[in-house]
Protein backbone atom coordinates (compact mmCIF):
# COMPACT_ATOMS: atom_id res chain seq x y z
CA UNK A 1 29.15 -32.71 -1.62
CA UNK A 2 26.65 -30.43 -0.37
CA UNK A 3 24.56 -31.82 1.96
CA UNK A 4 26.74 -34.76 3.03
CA UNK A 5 27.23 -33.41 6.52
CA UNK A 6 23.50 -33.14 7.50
CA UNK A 7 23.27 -36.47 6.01
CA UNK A 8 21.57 -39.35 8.50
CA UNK A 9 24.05 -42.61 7.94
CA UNK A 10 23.25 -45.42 9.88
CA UNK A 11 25.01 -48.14 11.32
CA UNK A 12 25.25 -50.05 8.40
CA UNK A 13 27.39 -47.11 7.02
CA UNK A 14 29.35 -46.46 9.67
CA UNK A 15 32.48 -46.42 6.69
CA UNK A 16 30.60 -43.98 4.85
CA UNK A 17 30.00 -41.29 7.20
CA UNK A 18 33.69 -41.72 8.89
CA UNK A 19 35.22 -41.34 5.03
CA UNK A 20 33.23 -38.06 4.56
CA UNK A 21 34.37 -36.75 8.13
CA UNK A 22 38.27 -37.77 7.12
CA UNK A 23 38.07 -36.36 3.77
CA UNK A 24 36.27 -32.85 4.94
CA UNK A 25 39.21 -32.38 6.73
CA UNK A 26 41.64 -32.59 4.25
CA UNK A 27 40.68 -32.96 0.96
CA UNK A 28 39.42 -29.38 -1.58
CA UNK A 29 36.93 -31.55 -3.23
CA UNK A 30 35.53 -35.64 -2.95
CA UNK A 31 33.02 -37.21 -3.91
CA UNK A 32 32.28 -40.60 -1.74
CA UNK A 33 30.58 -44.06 -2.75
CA UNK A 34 28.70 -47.00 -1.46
CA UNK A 35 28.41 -50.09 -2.64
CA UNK A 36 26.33 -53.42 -1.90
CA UNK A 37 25.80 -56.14 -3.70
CA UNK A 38 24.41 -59.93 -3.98
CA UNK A 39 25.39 -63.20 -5.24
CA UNK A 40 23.53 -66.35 -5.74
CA UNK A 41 25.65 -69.77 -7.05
CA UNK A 42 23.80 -72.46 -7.86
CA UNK A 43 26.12 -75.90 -8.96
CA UNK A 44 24.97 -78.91 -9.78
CA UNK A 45 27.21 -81.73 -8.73
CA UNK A 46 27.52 -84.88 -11.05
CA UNK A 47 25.57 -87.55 -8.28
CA UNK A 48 22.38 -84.69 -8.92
CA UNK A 49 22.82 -82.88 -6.03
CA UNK A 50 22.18 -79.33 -5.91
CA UNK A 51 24.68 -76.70 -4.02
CA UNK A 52 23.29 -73.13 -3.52
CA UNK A 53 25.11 -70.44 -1.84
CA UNK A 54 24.80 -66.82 -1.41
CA UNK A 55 27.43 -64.07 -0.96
CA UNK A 56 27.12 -60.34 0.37
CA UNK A 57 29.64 -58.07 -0.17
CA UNK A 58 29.88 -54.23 0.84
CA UNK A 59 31.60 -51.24 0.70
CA UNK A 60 32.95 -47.80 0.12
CA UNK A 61 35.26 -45.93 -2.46
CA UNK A 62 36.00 -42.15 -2.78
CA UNK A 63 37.66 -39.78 -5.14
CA UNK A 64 40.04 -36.38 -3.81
CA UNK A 65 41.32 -34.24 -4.42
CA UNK A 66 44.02 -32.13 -2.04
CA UNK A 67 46.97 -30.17 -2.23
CA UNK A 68 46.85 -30.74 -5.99
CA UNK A 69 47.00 -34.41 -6.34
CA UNK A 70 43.71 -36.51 -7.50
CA UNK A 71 43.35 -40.02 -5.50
CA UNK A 72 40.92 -42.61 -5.84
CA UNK A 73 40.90 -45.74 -3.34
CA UNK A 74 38.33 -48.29 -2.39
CA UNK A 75 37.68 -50.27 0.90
CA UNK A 76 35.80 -52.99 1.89
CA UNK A 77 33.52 -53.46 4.64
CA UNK A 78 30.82 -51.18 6.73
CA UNK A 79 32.88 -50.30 9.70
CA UNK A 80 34.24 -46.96 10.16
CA UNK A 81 37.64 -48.27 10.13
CA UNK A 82 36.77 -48.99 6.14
CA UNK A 83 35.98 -45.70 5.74
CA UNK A 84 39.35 -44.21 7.04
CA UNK A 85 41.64 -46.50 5.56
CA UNK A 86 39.82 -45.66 2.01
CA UNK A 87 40.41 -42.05 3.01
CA UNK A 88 43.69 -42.55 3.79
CA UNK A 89 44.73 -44.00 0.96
CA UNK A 90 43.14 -41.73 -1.68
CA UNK A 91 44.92 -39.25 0.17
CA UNK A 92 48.37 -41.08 -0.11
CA UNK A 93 48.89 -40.68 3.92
């Protein structure tokens, strides 16, 4: 994960950066994720009507490994406290 560290994460990753900071702590190697994505529904009801709707979803997943065990977990969310419990869990603590 070279170059992680000296990274520049926004806001809008605050679970990013926090999983990188738990994981550099504890984990020998890890390799961290982010994910985004968009949906569009479209439904047509039976009187002709149409019903659109859009949903967002985002967040972050990692892979460890420490004290010879391999983890992989995933969180949802941008908020630091995403990024530590995806951390946490890869890590089994």
């Amino acid at each position: 994960m070279a170059g992680l560290g000296s990274m520049r994460v926004g806001a809008r990753f605050a679970a990013l950066q926090r999983l990188a900071e738990e994981l550099r702590q504890r984990a020998e190697r890890f390799e961290v994720f982010a994910r985004t994505g968009e949906s569009r529904h479209i439904r047509r009801h039976s009187d002709g009507c149409w019903e659109r709707r859009a949903s967002r979803e985002v967040g972050v997943a990692c892979r460890a490994v420490a004290a010879g065990s391999f983890g992989f977990a995933a969180s949802s969310g941008s908020s630091a406290r995403a990024g530590r419990e995806a951390a946490r869990a890869a890590l089994g603590a």
